[in-house]
Protein backbone atom coordinates (compact mmCIF):
# COMPACT_ATOMS: atom_id res chain seq x y z
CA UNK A 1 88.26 -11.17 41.36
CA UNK A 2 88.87 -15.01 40.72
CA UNK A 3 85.41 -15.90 42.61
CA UNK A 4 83.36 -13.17 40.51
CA UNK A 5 84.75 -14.75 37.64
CA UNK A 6 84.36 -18.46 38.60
CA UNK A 7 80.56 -17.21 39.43
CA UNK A 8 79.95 -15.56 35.76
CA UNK A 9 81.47 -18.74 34.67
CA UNK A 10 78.85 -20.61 36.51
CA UNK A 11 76.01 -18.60 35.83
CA UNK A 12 76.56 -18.77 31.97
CA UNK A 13 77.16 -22.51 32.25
CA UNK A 14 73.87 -22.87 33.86
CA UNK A 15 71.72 -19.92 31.60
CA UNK A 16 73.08 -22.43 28.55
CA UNK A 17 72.35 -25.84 29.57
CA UNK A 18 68.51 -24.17 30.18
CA UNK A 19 68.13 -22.78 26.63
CA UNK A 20 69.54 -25.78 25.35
CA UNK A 21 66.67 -27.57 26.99
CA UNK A 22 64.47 -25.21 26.67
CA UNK A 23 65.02 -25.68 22.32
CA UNK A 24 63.23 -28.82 21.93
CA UNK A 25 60.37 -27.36 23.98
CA UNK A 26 59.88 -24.66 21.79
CA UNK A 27 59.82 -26.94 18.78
CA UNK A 28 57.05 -28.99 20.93
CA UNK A 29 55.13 -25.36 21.81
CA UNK A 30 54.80 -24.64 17.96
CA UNK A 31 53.78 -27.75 17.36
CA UNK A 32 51.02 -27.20 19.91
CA UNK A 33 50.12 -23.77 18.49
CA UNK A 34 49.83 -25.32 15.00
CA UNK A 35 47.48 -27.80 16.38
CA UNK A 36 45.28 -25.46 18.17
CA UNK A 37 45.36 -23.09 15.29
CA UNK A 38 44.24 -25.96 12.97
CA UNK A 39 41.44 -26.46 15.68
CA UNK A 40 40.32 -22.44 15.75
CA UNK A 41 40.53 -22.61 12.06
CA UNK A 42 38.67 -25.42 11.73
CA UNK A 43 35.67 -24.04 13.37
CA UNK A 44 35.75 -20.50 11.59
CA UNK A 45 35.28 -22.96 8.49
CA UNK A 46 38.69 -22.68 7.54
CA UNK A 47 39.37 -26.28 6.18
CA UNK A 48 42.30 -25.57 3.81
CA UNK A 49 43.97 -23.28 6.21
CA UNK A 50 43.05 -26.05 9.17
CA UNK A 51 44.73 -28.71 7.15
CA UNK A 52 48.10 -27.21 6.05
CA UNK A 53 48.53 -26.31 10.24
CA UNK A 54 47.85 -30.09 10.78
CA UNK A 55 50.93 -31.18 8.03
CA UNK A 56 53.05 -27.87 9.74
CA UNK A 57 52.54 -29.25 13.51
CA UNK A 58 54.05 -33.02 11.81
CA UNK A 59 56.78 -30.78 10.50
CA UNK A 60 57.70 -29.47 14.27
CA UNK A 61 56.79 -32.68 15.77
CA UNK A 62 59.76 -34.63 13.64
CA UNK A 63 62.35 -31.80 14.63
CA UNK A 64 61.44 -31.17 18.58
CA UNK A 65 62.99 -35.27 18.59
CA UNK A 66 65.59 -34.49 16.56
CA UNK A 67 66.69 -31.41 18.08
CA UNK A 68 66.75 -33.06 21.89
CA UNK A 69 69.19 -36.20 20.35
CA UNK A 70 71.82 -33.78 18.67
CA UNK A 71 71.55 -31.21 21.24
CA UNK A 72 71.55 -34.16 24.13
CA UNK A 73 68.47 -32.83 26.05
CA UNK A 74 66.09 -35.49 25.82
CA UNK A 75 64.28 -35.73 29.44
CA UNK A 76 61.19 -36.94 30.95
CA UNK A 77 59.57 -34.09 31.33
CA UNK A 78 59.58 -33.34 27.39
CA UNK A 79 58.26 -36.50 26.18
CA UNK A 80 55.11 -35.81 28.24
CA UNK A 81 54.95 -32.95 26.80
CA UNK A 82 55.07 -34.10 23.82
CA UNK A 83 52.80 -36.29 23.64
CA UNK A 84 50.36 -33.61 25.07
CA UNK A 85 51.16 -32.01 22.53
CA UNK A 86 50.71 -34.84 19.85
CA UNK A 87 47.09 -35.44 21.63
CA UNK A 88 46.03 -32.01 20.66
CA UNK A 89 47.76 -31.41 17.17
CA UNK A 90 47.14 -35.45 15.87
CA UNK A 91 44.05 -36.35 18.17
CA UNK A 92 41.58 -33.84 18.88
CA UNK A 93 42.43 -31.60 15.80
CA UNK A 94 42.15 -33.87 13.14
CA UNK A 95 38.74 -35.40 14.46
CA UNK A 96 37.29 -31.48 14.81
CA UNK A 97 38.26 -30.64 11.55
CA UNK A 98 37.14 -33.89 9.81
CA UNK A 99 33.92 -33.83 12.13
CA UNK A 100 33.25 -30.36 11.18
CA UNK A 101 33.58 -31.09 7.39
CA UNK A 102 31.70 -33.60 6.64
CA UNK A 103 30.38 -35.71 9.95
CA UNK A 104 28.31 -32.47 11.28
CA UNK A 105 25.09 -33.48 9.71
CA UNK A 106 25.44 -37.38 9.86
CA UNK A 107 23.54 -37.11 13.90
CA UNK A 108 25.04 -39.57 16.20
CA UNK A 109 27.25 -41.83 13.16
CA UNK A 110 29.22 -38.36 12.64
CA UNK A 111 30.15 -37.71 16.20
CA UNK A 112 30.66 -41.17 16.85
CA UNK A 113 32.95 -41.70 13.92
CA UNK A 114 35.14 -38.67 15.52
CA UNK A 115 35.86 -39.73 18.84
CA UNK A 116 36.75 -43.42 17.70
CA UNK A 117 39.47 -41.31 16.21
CA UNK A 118 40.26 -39.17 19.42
CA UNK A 119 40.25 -42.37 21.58
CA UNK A 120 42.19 -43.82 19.36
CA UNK A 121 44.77 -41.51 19.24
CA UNK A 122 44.84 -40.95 23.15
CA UNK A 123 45.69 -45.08 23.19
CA UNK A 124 48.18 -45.13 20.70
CA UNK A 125 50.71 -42.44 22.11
CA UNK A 126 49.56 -44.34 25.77
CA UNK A 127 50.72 -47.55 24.56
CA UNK A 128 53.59 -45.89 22.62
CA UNK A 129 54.77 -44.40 25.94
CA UNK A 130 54.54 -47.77 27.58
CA UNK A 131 56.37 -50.01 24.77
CA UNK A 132 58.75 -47.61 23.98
CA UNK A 133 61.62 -50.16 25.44
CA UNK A 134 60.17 -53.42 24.45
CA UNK A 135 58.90 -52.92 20.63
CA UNK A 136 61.65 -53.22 17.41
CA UNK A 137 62.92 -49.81 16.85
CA UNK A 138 63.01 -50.48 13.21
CA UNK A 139 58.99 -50.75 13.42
CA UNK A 140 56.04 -48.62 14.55
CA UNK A 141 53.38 -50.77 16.95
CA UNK A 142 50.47 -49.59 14.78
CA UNK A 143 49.95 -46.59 12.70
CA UNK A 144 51.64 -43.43 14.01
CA UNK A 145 49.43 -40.73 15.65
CA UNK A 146 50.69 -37.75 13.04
CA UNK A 147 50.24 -40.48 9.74
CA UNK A 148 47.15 -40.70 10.92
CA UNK A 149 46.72 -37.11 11.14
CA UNK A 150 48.10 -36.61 7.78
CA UNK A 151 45.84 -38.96 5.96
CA UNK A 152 42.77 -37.40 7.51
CA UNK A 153 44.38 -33.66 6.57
CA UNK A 154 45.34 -34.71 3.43
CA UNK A 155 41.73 -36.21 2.47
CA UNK A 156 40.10 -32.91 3.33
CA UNK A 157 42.88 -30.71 1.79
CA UNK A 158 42.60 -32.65 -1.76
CA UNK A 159 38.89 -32.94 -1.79
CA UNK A 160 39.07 -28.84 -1.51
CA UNK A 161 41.47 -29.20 -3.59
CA UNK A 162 39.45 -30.46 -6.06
CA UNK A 163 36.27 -28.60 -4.88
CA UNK A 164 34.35 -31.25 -3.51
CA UNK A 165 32.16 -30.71 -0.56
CA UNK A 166 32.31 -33.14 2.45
CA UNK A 167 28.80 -33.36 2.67
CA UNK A 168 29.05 -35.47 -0.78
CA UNK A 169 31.07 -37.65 0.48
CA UNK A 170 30.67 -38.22 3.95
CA UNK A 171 30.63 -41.96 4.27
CA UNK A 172 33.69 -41.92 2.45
CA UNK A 173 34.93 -39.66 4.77
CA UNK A 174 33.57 -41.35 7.68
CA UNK A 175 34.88 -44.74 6.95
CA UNK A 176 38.28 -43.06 6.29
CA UNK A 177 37.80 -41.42 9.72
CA UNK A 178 37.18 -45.17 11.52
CA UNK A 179 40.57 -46.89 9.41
CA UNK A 180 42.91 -44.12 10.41
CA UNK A 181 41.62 -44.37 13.89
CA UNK A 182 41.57 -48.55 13.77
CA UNK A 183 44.86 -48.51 12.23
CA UNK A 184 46.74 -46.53 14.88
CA UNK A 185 45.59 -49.30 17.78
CA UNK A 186 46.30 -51.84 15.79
CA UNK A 187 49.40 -54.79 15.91
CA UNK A 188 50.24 -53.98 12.53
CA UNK A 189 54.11 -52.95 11.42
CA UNK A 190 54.90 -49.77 9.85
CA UNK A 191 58.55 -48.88 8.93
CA UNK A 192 59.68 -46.01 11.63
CA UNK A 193 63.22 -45.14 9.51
CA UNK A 194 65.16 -44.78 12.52
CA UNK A 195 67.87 -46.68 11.23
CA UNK A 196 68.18 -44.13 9.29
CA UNK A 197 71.72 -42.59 9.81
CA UNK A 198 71.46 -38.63 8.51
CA UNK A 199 75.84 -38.71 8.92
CA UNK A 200 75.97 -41.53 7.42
CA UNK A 201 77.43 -41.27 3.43
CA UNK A 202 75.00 -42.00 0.93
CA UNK A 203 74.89 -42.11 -3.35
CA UNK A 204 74.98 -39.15 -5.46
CA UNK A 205 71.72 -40.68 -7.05
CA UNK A 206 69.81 -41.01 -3.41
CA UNK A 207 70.57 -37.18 -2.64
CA UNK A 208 69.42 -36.89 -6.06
CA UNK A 209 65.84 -38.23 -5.73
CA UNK A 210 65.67 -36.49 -2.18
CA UNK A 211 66.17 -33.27 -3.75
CA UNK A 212 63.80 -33.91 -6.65
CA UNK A 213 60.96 -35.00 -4.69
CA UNK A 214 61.12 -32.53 -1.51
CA UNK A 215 61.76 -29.70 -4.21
CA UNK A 216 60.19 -30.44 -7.31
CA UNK A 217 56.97 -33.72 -6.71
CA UNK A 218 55.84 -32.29 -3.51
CA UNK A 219 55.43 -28.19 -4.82
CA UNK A 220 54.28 -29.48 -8.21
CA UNK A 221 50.93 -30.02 -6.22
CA UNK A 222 50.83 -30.75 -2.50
CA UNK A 223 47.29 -31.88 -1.73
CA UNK A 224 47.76 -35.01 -3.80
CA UNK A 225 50.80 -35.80 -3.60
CA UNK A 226 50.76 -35.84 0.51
CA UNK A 227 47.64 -37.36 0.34
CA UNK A 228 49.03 -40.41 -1.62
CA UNK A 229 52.12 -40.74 0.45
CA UNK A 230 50.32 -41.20 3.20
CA UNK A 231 47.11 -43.27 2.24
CA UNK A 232 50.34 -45.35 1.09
CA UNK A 233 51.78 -45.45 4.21
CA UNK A 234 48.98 -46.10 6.09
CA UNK A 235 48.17 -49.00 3.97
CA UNK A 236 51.94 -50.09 3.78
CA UNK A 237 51.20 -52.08 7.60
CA UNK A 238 48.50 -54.42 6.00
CA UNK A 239 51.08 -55.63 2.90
CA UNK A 240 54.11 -55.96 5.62
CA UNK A 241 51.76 -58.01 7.66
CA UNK A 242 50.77 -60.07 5.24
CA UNK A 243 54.23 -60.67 3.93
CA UNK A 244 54.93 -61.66 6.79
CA UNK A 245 52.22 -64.23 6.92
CA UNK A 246 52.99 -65.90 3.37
CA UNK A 247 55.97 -65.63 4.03
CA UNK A 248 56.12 -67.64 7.76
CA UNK A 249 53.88 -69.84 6.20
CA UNK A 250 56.26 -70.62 3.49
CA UNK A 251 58.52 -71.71 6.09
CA UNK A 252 55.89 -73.72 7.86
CA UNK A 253 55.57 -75.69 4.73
CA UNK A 254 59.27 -76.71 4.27
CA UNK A 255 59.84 -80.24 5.57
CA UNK A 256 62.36 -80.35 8.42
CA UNK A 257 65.29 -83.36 7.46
């Protein structure tokens, strides 16, 4: 009796600790599905619909992290997979849909345009997996892979928004295709907010404005709002930089006693 016990005791144990890793994998899996369903969308000529799957997979992506460091089941094998997953949903995605939009009838400039954003991507999580130990924590190594994916979602989703056809604007489009892809290999600094403590007590006022903008500025009218947060983001690297460089050479110009 005592050993069939101890064994149902075991067994349980062991059936937890695997759906406990298995969580953060599903959050990774939807991400994937939104991704491909962005991508299936996307080439029914389903822009709108394409675009909202790209901001829902950046939704997933955020909580398949957060749900491996509170439920302690980060692990090798689910970083690879996620950034398999990140390489569909924030690489090859975005590029189809954007490509499919407004590059299509641009010949070789279109296509072009759209895998300098793939490539781009594919390098960015690559050297993100790499200098995951060395870089400051407090700072992305050029601009994120789903930012990136964002502002190219976001362009398309406000443009239909506002009933524009890609086709008018396709070199706007295209050069907004080559600096998200640019900007996500690049050196540049972009705050990551993972010194960000969610436990940690904050104002009244701060849960406040959280409240008011998740709640009220974002479903006043998505498109544009999302689409300026992150065209602000993504531009937020170039005035850090060069902060950084008035301000070091500031210091250069003080006179040592």
């Amino acid at each position: 009796m005592p050993d069939s016990y101890s064994t149902r005791v075991v067994l349980k144990s062991r059936l937890r600790r695997r759906g406990i890793y298995l969580l953060p994998n599903l959050f990774t899996t939807a991400a994937l599905f939104a991704g491909f369903y962005a991508i299936v969308q996307a080439m029914n000529g389903h822009f709108e619909q394409a675009a909202v799957a790209i901001f829902i997979a950046m939704v997933l992506d955020g909580l398949d992290g957060r749900v491996a460091r509170l439920t302690h089941t980060q692990s090798e094998f689910g970083a690879e997979y996620d950034s398999m997953s990140d390489m569909v949903s924030f690489g090859v995605a975005p590029a189809l849909i954007v490509y499919e939009w407004a590059l299509k009838d641009m010949g070789n400039w279109g296509w072009i345009a759209a895998f300098i954003y793939c490539a781009c991507a594919a390098l960015r999580l690559a050297r993100f997996n790499t200098n995951i130990d060395i870089i400051d924590k407090r700072f992305f190594q050029g601009l994120p892979t789903p930012a990136a994916a964002a502002l190219i979602a976001g362009l398309v989703w406000v443009m239909l928004d506002f009933q524009v056809e890609g086709s008018d604007i396709r070199w706007l489009v295209w050069l907004a295709t080559l600096f998200a892809g640019l900007t996500m290999v690049s050196n540049l600094p972009f705050y990551s907010g993972k010194e960000i403590n969610l436990r940690r007590r904050v104002p009244f006022f701060t849960v406040l404005l959280l409240v008011l903008f998740f709640f009220v500025v974002i479903p006043s009218h998505p498109p544009v709002v999302l689409f300026c947060l992150f065209a602000v983001y993504a531009l937020s690297g170039y005035f850090i930089k060069l902060w950084r460089f008035v301000k070091a050479k500031k210091n250069s110009e003080i006179p040592t006693p």
